[in-house]
N, C-alpha and C. Protein backbone atom coordinates (compact mmCIF):
# COMPACT_ATOMS: atom_id res chain seq x y z
N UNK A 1 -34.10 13.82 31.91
CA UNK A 1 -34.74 13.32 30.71
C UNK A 1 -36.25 13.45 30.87
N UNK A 2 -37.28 13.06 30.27
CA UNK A 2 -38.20 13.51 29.90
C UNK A 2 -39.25 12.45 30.99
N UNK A 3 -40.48 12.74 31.51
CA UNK A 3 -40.60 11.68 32.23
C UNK A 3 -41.35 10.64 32.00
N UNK A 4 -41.80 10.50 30.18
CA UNK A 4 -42.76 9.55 29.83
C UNK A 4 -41.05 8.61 29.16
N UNK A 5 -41.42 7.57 29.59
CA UNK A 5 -40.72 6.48 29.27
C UNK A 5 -40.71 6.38 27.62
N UNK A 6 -41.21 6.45 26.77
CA UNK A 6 -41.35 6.72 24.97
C UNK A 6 -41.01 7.24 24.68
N UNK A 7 -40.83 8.69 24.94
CA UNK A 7 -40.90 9.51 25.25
C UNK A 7 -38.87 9.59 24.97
N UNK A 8 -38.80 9.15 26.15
CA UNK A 8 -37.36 9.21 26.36
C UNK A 8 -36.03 8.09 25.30
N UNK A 9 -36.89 7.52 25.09
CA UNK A 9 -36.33 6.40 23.94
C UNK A 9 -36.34 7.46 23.05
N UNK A 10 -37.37 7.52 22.24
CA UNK A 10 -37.71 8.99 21.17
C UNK A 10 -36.47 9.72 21.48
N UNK A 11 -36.24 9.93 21.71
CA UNK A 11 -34.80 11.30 21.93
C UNK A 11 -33.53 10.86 22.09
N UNK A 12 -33.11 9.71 23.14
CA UNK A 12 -32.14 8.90 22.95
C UNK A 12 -32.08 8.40 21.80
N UNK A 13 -32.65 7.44 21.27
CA UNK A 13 -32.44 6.76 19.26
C UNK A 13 -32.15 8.03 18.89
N UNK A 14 -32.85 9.23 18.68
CA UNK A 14 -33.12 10.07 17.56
C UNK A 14 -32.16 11.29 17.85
N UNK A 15 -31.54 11.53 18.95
CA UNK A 15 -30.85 12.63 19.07
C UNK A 15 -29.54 12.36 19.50
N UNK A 16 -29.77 11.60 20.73
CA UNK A 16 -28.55 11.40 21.33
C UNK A 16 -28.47 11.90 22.86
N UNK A 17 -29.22 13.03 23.18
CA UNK A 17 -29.29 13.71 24.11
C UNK A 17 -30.59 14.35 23.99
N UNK A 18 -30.91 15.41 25.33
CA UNK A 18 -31.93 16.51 25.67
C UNK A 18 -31.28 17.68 24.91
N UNK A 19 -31.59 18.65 24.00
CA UNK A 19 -31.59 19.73 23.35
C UNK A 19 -31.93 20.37 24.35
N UNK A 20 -31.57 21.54 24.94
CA UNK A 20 -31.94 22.56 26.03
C UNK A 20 -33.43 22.81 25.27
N UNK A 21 -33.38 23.69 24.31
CA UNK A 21 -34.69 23.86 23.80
C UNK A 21 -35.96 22.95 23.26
N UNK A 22 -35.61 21.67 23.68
CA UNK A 22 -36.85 20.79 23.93
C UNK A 22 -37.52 20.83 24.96
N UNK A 23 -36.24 20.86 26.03
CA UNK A 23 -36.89 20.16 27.34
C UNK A 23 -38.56 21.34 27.90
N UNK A 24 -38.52 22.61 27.08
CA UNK A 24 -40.04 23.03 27.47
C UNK A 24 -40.96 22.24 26.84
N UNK A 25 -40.69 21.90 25.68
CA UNK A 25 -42.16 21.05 24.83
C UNK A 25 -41.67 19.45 25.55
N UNK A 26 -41.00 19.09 26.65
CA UNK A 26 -41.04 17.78 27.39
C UNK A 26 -42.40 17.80 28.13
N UNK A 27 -41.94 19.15 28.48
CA UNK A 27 -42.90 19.74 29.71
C UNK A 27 -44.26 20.11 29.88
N UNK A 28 -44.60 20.90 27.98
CA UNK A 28 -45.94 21.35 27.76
C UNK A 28 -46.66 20.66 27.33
N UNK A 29 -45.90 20.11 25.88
CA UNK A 29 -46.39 19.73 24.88
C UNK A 29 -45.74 17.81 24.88
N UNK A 30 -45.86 17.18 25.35
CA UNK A 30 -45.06 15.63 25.21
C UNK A 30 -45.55 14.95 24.07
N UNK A 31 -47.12 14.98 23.80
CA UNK A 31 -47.74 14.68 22.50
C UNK A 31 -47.43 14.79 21.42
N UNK A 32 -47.38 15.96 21.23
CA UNK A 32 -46.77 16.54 20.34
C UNK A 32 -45.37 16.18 19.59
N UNK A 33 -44.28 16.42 20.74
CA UNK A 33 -43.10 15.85 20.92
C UNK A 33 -42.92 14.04 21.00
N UNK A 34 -43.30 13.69 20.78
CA UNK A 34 -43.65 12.42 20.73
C UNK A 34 -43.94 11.78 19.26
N UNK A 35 -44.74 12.57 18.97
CA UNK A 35 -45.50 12.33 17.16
C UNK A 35 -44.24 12.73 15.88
N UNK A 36 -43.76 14.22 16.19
CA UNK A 36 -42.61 14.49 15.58
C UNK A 36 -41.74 14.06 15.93
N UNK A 37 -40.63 13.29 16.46
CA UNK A 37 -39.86 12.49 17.26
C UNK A 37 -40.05 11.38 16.35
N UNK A 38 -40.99 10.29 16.61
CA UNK A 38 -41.15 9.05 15.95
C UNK A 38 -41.01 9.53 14.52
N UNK A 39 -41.78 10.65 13.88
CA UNK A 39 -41.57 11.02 12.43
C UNK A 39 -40.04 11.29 11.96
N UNK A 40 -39.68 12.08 12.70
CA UNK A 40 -38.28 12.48 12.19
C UNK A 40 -36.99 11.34 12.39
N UNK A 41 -37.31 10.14 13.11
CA UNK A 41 -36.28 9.31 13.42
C UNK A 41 -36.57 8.34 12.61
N UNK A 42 -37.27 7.87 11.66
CA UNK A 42 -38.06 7.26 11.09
C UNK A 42 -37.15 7.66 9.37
N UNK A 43 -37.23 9.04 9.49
CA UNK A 43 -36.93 9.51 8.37
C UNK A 43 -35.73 9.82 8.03
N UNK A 44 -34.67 9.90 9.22
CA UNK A 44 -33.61 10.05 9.29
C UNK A 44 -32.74 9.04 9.34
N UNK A 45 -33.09 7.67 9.46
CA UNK A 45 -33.08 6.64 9.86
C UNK A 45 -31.73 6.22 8.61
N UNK A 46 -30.94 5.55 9.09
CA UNK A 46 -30.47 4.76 7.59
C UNK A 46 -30.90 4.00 6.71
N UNK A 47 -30.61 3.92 5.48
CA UNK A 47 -31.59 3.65 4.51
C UNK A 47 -30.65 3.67 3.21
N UNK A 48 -30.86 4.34 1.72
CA UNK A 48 -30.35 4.30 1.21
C UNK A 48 -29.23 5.79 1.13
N UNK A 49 -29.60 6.55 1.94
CA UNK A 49 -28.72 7.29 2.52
C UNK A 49 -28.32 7.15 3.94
N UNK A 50 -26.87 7.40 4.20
CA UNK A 50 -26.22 6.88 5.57
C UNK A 50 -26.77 8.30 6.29
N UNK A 51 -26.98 7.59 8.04
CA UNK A 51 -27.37 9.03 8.76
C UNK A 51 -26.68 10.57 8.68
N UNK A 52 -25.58 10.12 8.86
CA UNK A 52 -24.50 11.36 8.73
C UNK A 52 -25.28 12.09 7.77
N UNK A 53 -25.04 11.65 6.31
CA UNK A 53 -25.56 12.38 5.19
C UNK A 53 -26.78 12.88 5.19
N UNK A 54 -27.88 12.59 5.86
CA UNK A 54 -29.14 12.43 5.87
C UNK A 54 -29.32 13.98 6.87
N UNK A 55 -28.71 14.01 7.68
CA UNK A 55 -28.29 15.01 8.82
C UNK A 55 -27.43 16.28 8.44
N UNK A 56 -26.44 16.20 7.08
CA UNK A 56 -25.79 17.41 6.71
C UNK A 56 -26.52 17.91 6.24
N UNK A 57 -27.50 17.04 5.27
CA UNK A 57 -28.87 17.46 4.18
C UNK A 57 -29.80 18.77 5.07
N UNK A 58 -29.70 17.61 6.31
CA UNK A 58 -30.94 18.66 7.73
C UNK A 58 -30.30 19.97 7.60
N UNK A 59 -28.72 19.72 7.74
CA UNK A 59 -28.12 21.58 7.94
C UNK A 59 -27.66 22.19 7.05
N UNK A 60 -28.25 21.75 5.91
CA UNK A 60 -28.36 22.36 4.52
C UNK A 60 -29.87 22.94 4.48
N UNK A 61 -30.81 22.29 4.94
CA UNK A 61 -32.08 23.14 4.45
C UNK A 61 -32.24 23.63 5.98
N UNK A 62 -31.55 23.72 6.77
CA UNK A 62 -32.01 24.73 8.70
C UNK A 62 -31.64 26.10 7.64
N UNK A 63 -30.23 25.66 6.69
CA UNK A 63 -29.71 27.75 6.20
C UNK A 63 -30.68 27.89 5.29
N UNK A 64 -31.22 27.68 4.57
CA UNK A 64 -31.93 27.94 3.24
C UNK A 64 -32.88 28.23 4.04
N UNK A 65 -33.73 27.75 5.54
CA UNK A 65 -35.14 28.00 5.97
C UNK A 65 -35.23 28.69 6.96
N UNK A 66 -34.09 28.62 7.73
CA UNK A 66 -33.97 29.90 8.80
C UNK A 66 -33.90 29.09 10.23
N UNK A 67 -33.69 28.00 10.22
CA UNK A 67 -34.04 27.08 11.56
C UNK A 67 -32.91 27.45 12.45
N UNK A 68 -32.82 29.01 12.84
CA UNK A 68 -31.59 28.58 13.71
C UNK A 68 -31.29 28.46 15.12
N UNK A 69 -32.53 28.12 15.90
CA UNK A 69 -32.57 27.56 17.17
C UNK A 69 -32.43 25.78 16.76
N UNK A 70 -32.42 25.18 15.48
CA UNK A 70 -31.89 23.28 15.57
C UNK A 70 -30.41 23.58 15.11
N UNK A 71 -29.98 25.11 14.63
CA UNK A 71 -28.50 24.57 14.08
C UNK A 71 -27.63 23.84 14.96
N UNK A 72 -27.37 24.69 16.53
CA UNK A 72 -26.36 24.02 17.07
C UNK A 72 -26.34 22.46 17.85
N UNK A 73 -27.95 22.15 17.98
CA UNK A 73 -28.10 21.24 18.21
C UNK A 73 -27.71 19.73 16.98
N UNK A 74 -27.85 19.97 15.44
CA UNK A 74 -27.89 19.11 14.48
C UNK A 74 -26.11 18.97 14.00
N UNK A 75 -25.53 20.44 14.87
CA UNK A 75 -24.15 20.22 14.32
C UNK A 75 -23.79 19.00 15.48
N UNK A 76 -24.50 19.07 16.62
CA UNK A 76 -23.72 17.73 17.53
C UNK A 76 -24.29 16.81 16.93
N UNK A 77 -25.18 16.75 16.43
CA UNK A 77 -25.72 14.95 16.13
C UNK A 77 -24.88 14.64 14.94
N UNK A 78 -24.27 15.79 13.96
CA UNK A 78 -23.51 15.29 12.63
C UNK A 78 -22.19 15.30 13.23
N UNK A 79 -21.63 15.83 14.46
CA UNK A 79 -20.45 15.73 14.98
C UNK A 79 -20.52 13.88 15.74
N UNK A 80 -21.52 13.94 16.43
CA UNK A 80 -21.70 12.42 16.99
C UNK A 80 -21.65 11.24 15.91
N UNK A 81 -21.88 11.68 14.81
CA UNK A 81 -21.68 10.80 13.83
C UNK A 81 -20.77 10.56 13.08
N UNK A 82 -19.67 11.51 13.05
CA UNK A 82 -18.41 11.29 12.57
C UNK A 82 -18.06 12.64 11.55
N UNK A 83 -18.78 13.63 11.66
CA UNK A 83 -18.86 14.85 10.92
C UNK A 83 -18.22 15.74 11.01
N UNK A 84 -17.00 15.82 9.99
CA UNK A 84 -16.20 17.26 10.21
C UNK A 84 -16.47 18.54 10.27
N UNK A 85 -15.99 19.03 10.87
CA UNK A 85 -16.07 20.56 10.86
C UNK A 85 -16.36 20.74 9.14
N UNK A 86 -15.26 20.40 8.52
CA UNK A 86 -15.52 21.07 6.92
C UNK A 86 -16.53 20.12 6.11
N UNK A 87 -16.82 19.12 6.41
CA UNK A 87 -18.41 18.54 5.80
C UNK A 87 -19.36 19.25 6.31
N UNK A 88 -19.37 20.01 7.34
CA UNK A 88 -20.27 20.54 7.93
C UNK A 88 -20.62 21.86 7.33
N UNK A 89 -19.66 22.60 6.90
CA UNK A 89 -19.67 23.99 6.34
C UNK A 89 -19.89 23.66 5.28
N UNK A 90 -19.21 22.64 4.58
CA UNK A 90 -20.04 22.46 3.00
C UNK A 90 -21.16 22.04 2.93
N UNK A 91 -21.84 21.60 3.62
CA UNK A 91 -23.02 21.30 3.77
C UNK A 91 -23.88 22.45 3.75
N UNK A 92 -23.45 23.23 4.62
CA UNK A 92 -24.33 24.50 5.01
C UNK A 92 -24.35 25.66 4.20
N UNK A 93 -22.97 25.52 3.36
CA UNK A 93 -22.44 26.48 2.01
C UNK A 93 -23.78 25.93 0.96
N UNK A 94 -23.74 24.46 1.01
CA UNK A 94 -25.28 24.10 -0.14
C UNK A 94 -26.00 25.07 -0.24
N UNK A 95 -26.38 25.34 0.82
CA UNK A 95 -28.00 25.73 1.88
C UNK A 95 -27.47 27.23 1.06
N UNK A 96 -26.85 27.70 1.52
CA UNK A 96 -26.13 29.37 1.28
C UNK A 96 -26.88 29.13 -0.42
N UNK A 97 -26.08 28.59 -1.36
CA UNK A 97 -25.75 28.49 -2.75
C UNK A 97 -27.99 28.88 -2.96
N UNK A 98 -28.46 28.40 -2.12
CA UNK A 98 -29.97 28.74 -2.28
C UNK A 98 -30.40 29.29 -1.77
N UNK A 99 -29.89 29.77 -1.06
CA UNK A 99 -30.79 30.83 -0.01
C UNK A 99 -30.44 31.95 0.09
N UNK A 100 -29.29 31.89 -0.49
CA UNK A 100 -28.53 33.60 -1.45
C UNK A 100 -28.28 34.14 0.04
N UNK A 101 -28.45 35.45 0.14
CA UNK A 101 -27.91 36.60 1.55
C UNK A 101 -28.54 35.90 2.64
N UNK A 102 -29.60 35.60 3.06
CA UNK A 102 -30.47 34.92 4.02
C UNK A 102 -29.32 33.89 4.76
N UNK A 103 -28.94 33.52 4.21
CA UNK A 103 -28.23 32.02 3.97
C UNK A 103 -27.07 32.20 4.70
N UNK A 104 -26.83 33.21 4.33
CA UNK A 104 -25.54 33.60 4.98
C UNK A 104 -25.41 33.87 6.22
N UNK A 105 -26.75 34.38 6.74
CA UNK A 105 -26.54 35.44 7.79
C UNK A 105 -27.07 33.67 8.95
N UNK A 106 -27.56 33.00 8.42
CA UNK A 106 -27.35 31.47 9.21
C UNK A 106 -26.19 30.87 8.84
N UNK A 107 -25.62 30.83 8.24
CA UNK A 107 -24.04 30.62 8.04
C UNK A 107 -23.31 30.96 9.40
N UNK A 108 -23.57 32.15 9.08
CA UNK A 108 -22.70 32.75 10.49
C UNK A 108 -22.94 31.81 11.61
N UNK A 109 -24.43 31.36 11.90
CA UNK A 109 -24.79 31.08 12.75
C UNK A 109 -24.23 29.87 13.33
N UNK A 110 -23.86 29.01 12.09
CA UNK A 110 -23.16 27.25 12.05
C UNK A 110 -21.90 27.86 12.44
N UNK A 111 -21.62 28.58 11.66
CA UNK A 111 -19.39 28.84 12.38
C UNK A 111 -19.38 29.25 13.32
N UNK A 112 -20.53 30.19 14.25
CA UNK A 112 -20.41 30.42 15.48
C UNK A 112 -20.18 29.34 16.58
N UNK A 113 -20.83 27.82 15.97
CA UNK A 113 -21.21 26.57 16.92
C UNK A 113 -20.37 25.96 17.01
N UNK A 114 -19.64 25.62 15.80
CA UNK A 114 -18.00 24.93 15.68
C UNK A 114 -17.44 25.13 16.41
């Protein structure tokens, strides 16, 4: 885990685990990682939408924007939360429905992770 104590809360609340592809910005950047961390757990947070939902939303706009080094990581946090395989693809079908061909070709990318 990460070796600033905040740091490591930040990621436990907000993820669940170390993302392989964090642990370099643990390393370079912690500031950084630290600021977005508190932002995004904050925002993801339950509220008047439940996390789960809040999190399919995330892998609805990763296909529409191209994020596909967080896909396989956001499918475990919507799997840790109680997220089916097929909420998951409909979710990501959203993303498709806007992001036309693009969309797709990150599509692939979510059914590869399942």
């Amino acid at each position: 885990m990460a070796k600033n104590s905040q740091l490591d809360k930040l990621l436990t609340d907000g993820i669940g685990f170390m993302p392989e592809n964090t642990k370099v910005m643990v390393e370079k950047a912690p500031e950084v990682l630290s600021a977005y961390m508190e932002m995004r757990n904050k925002l993801l947070a339950e509220g008047a939408l439940d996390r789960k939902t809040k999190i399919l939303m995330a892998l609805a706009i990763m296909v529409t924007s191209g994020m596909r080094e967080a896909i396989p990581n956001y499918i475990q946090i919507a799997r840790n939360l109680g997220a089916s395989d097929a909420e998951i693809i409909e979710a990501a079908g959203v993303g498709v429905s806007f992001a036309g061909g693009r969309g797709i070709d990150y599509l692939i990318t979510l059914c590869r992770h399942l």
